[in-house]
Protein backbone atom coordinates (compact mmCIF):
# COMPACT_ATOMS: atom_id res chain seq x y z
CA UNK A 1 -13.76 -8.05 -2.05
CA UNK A 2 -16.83 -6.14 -3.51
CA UNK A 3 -17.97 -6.61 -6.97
CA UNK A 4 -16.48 -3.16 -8.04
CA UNK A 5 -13.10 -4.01 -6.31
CA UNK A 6 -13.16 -7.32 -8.34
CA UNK A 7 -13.95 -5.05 -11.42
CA UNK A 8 -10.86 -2.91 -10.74
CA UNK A 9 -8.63 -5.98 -10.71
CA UNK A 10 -9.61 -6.97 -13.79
CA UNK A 11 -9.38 -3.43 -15.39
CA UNK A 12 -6.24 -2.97 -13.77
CA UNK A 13 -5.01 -6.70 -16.07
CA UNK A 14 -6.46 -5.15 -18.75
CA UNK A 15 -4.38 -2.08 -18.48
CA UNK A 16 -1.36 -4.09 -18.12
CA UNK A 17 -1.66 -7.28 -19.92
CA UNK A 18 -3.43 -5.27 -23.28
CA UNK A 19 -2.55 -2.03 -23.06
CA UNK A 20 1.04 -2.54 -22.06
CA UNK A 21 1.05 0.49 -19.36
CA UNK A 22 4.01 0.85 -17.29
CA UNK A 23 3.90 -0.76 -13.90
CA UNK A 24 4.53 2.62 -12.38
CA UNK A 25 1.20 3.60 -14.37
CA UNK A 26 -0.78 0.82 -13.69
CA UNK A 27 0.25 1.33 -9.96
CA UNK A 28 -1.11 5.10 -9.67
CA UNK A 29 -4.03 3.78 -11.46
CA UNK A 30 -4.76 1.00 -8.97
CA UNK A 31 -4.03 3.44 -5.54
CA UNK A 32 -6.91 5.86 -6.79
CA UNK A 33 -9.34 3.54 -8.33
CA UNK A 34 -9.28 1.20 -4.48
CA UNK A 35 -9.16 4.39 -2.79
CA UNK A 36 -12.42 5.10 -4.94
CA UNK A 37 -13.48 1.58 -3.75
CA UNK A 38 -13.40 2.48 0.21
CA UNK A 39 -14.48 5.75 -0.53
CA UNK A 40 -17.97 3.99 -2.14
CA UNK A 41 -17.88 1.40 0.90
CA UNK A 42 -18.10 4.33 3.94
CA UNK A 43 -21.03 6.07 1.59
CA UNK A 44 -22.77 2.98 1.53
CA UNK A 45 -22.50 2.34 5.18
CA UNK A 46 -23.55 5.60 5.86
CA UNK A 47 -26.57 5.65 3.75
CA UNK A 48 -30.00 4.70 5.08
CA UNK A 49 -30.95 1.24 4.75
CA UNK A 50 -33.15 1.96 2.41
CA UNK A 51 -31.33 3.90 0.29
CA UNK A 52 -28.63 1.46 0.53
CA UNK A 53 -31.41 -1.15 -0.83
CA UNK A 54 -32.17 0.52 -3.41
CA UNK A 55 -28.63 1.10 -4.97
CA UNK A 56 -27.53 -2.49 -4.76
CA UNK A 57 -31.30 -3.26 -6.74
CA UNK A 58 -31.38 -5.99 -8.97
CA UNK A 59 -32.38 -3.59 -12.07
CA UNK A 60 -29.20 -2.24 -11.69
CA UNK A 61 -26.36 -5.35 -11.70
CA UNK A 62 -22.85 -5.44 -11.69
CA UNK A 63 -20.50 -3.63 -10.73
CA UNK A 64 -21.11 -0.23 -12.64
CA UNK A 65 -24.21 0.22 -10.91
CA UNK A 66 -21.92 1.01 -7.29
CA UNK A 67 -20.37 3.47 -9.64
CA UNK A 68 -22.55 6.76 -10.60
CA UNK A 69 -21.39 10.48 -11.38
CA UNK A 70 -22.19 11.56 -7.92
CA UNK A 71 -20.61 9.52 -6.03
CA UNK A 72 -17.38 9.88 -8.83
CA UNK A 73 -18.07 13.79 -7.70
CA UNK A 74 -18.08 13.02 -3.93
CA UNK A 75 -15.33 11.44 -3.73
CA UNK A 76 -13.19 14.33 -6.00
CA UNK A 77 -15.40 16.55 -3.76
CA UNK A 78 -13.68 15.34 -0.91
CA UNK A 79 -10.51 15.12 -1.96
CA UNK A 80 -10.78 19.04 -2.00
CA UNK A 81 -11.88 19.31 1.42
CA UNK A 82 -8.64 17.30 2.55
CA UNK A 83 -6.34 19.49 0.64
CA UNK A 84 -5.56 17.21 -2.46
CA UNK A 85 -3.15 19.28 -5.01
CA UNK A 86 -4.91 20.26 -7.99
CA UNK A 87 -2.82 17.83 -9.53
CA UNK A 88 -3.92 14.66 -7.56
CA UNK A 89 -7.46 15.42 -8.40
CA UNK A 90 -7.03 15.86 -11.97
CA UNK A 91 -5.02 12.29 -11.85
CA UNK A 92 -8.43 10.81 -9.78
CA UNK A 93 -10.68 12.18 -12.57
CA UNK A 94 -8.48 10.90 -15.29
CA UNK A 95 -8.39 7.32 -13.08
CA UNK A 96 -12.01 7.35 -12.51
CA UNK A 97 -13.30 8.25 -16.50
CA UNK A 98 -10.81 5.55 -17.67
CA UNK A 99 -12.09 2.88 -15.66
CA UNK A 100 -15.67 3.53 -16.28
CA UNK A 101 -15.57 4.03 -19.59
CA UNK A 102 -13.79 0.75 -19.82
CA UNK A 103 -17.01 -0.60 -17.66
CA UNK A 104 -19.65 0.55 -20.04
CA UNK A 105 -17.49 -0.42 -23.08
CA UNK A 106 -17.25 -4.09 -21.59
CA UNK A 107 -20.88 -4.35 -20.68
CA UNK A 108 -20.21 -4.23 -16.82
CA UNK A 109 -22.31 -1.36 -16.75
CA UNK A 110 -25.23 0.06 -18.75
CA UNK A 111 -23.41 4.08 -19.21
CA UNK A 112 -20.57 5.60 -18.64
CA UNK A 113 -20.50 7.24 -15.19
CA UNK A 114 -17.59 9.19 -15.75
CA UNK A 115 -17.93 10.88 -19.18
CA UNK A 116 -19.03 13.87 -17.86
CA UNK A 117 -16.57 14.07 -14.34
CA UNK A 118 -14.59 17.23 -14.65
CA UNK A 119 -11.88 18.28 -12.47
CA UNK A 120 -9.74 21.23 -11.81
CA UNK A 121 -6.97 21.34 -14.46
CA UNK A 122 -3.61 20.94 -12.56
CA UNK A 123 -1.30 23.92 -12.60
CA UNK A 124 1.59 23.66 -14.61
CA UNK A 125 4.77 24.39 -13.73
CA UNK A 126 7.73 24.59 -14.95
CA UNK A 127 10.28 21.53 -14.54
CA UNK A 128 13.60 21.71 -12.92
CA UNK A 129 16.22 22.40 -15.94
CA UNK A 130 20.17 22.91 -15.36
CA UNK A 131 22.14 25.80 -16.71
CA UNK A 132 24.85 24.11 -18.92
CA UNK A 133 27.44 25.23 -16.55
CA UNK A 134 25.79 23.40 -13.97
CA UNK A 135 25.25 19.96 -15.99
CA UNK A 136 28.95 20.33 -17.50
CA UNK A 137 29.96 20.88 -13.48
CA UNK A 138 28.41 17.67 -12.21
CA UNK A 139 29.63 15.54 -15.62
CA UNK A 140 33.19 16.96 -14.49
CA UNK A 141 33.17 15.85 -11.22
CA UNK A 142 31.44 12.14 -12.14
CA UNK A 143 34.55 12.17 -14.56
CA UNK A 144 37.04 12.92 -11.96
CA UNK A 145 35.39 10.37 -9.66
CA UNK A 146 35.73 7.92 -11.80
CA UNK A 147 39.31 8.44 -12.84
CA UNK A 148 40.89 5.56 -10.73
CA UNK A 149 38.92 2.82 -12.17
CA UNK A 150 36.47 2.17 -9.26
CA UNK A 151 33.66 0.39 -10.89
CA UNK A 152 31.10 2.05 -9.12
CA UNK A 153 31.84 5.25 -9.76
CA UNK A 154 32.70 4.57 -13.96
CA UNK A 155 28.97 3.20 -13.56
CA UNK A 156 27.78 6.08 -12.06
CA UNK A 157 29.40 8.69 -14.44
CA UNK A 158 27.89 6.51 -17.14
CA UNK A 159 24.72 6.55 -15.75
CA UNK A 160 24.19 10.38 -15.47
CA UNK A 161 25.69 11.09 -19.00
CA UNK A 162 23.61 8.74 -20.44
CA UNK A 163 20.39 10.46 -18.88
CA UNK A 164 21.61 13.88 -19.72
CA UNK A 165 22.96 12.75 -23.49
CA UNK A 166 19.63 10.65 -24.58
CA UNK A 167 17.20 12.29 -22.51
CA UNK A 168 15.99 8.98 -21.01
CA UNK A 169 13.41 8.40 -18.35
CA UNK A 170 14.77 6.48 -15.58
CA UNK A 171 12.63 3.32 -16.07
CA UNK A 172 14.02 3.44 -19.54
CA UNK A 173 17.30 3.46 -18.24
CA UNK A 174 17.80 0.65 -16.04
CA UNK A 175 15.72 -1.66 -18.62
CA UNK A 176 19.20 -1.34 -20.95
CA UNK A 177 20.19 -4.42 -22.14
CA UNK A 178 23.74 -4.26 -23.51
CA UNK A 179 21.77 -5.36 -27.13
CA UNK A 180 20.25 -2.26 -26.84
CA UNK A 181 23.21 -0.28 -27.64
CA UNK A 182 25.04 0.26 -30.51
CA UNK A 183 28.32 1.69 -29.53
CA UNK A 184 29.67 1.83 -32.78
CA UNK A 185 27.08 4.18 -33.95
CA UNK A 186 26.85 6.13 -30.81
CA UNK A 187 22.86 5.14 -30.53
CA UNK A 188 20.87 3.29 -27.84
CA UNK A 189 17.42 1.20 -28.36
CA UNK A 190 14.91 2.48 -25.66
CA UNK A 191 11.44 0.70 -25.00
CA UNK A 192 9.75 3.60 -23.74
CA UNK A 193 5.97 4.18 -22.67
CA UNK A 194 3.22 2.26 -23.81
CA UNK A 195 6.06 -0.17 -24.91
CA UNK A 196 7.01 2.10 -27.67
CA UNK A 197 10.40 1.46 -29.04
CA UNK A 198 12.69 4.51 -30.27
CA UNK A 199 16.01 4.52 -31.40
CA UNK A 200 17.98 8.14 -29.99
CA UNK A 201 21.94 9.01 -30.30
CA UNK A 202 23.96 9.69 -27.89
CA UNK A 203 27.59 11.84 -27.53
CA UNK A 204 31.03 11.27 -27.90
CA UNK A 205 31.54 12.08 -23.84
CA UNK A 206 28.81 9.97 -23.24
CA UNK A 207 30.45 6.88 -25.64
CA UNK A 208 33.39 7.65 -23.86
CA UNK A 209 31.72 6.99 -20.37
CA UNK A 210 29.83 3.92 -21.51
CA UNK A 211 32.91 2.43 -22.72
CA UNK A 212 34.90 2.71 -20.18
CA UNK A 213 32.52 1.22 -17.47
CA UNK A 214 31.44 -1.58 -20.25
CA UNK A 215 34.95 -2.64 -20.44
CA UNK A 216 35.92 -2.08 -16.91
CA UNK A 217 33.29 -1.03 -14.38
CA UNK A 218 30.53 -3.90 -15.40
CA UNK A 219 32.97 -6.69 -15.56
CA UNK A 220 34.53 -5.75 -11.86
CA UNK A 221 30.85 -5.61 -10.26
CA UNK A 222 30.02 -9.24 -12.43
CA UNK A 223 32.98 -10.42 -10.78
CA UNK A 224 31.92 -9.33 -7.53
CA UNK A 225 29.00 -10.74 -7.24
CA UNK A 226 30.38 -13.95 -8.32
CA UNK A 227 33.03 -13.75 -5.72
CA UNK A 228 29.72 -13.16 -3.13
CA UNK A 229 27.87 -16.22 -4.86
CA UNK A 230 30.76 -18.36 -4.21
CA UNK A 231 32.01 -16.96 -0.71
CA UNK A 232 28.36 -17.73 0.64
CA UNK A 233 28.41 -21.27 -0.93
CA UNK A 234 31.26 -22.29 1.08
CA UNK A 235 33.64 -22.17 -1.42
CA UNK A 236 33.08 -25.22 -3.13
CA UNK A 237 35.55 -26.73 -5.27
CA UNK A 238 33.06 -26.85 -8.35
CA UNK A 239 32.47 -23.36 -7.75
CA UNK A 240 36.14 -22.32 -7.28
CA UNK A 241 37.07 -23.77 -10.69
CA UNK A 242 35.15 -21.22 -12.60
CA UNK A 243 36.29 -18.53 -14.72
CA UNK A 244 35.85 -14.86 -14.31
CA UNK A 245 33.68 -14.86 -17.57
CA UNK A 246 31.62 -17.64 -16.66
CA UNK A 247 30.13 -15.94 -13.70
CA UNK A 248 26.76 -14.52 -13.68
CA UNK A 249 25.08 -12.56 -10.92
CA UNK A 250 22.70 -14.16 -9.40
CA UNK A 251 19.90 -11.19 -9.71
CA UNK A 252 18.82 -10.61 -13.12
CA UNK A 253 21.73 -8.65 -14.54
CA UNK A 254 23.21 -11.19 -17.14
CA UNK A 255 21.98 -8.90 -19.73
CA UNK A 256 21.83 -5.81 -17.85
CA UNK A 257 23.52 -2.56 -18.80
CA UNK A 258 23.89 -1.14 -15.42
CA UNK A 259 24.42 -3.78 -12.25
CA UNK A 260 23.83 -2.68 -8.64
CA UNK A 261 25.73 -3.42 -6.13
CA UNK A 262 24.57 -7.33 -6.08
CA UNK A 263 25.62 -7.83 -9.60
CA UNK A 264 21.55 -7.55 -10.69
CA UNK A 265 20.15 -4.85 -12.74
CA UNK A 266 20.13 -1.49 -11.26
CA UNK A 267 16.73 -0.07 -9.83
CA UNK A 268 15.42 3.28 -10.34
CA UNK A 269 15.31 3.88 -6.71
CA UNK A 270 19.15 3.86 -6.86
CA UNK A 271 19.36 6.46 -9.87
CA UNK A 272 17.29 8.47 -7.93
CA UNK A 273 19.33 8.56 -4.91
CA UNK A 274 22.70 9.24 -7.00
CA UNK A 275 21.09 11.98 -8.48
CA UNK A 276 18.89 14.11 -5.46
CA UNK A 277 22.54 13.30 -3.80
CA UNK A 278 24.36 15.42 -7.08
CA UNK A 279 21.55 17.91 -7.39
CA UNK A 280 21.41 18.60 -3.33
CA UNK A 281 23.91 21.06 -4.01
CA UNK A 282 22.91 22.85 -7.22
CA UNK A 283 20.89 26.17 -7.01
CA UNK A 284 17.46 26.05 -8.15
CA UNK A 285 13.63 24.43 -7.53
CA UNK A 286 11.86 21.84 -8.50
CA UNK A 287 12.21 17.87 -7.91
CA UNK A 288 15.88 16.60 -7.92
CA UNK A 289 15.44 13.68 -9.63
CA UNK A 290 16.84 11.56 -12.97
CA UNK A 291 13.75 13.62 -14.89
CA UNK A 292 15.62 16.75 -14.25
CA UNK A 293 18.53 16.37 -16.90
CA UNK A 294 15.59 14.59 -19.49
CA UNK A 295 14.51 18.26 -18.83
CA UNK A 296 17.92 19.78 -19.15
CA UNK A 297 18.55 17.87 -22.67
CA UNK A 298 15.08 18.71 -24.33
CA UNK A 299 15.58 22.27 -23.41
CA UNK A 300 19.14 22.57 -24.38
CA UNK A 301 18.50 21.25 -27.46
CA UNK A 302 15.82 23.51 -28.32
CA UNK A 303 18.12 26.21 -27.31
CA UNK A 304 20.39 25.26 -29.64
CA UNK A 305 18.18 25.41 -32.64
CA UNK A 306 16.64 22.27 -32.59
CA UNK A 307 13.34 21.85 -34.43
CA UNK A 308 10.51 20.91 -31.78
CA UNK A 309 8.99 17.58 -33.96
CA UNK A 310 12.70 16.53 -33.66
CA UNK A 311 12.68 16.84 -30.20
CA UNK A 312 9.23 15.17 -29.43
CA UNK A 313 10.57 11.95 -31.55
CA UNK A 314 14.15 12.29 -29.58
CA UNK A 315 12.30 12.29 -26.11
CA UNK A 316 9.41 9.75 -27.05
CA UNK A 317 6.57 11.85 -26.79
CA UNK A 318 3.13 10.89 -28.48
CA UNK A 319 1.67 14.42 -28.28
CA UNK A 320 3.55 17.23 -29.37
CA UNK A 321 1.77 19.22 -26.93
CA UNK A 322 3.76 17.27 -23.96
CA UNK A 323 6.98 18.28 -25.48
CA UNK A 324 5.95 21.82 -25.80
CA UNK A 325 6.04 22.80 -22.75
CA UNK A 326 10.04 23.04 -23.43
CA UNK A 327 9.04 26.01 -25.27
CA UNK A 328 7.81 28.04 -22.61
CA UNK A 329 11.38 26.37 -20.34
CA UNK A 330 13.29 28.37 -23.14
CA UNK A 331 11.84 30.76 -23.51
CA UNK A 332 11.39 31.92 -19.30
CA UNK A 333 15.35 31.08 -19.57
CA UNK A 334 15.35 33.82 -22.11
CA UNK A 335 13.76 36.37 -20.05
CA UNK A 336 15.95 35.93 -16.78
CA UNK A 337 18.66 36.22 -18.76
CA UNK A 338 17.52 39.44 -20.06
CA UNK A 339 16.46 40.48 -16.62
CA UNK A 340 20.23 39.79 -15.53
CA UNK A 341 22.04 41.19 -18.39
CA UNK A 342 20.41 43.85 -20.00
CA UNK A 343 20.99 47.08 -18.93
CA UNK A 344 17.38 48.37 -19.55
CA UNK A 345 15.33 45.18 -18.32
């Protein structure tokens, strides 16, 4: 590995280990700062030799001096060229001026190659918010689904009204420890990003959801996972003498809110496929995943009159201009419903 991929690795811990970014961060951070690694590697190789000479010159050590605003620029440069969104690139930049700033302010290099990178700005668009109608419709037919007990499907209904009734990100979601909620007072304890810890309230449907898969739904998939812990042990009689409530699942989900279906802590990958699967059918763009109904429940709660700092601390925002954009959500709802209804639009 070359002493700027070494340097990545390191900024990559740092990221992780100091400033507590998610893993799903630090991930997108470490697929465009290697790709910037290879990137430098084939403009090396293709360099002349002495040209290549002179960059790795001992005046310039470590590993900020393989890292200058041109090449930085190349490599955005040609992300262009092979039809990169706008998006993508403005992640890269952000990638790229984080980790060298981090090199100059660690003395691996002698500036900061990236302060002055610039990139498009990504277009913004709007994201994907149900009509209440809709989000009522799907809660419905969870409900309904979930009316003969099967645990799956109480876990499930849970699931989606607790997205749509706290607004949670996914990743937020499935890190639910039963500790974290307080059923009593209708709230739930979320470590959010940046391992920020909020405290947000949640609905009597909701409550009513939870509860029932709490008291039924968890303890049935506990149970059968046990049952699958002891059936591949061979049955054992040391095994077969224990009690339903001294089972465990063998995966993590002890402590676990939500259990998949090997009695460990559900995965976000699942969420997401419950929920493209319940939005497949629903009319309108944008991604169908758990984000949509965060999006539904900030904008429906600005619809209803709620004050926007209330809403940024609600959703867990640490820039009021991130929750804003609910704002402009509301207020393009407002206009098609003009353009439908009025008679004059």
């Amino acid at each position: 590995m070359s002493p700027l991929g070494h340097a990545i690795e390191d900024y990559l811990a740092h990221l992780r280990d100091e400033r507590r970014f998610s893993a799903h961060t630090v991930a997108a951070y470490s697929a465009d700062l290697h790709h910037l690694a290879r990137f430098a590697d084939t403009r090396d190789a293709a360099a002349p030799p002495a040209v290549a000479a002179a960059q790795r010159a001992d005046d310039h050590p470590g590993p900020g001096a393989e890292l200058d605003l041109a090449l930085l620029r190349d490599w955005l440069w040609d992300g262009d060229q092979r039809g990169l969104a706008r998006a993508t690139l403005a992640r890269r930049a952000a990638s790229a001026r984080g980790f060298a700033a981090w090199l100059a302010t660690s003395g691996r290099a002698r500036s900061d190659a990236g302060a002055r990178l610039r990139a498009p700005k990504p277009q913004r668009t709007l994201p994907r918010v149900l009509s209440r109608d809709a989000a009522d419709g799907l809660l419905a037919e969870l409900e309904q689904a979930a009316a003969d007990g099967e645990p799956n499907a109480l876990r499930d209904h849970a699931v989606v009204e607790l997205l749509y009734a706290a607004a949670l990100r996914v990743s937020e979601l499935v890190g639910l420890d039963v500790d974290d909620l307080d059923r009593s007072n209708r709230t739930v304890r979320v470590l959010g990003k940046g391992a920020k810890e909020r405290v947000v309230p949640y609905g009597a449907p909701a409550a009513r959801a939870l509860d029932r898969y709490l008291e039924l739904g968890r303890p049935a998939l506990l149970a059968r996972a046990a049952a699958r812990t002891e059936a591949a042990s061979g049955g054992s009689s040391t095994v077969a003498r224990r009690t339903a409530s001294d089972r465990r699942p063998s995966s993590g989900g002890a402590h676990a809110v939500f259990l998949g279906a090997r009695g460990g802590r559900l995965n976000a990958r699942s969420v997401h496929r419950l929920v493209a699967g319940l939005l497949a059918e629903v009319p309108g763009g944008g991604p169908a995943g758990p984000h949509a109904f965060r999006h539904t429940a900030a904008t429906h709660l600005l619809d209803g009159g709620a004050e926007l700092r209330a809403v940024q601390e609600f959703l867990g925002h640490a820039s009021l201009g991130t929750t804003q954009i609910y704002t402009h959500v509301s207020a393009e709802r407002l206009k098609q419903s003009y353009r439908t209804a009025h008679p004059r639009a």
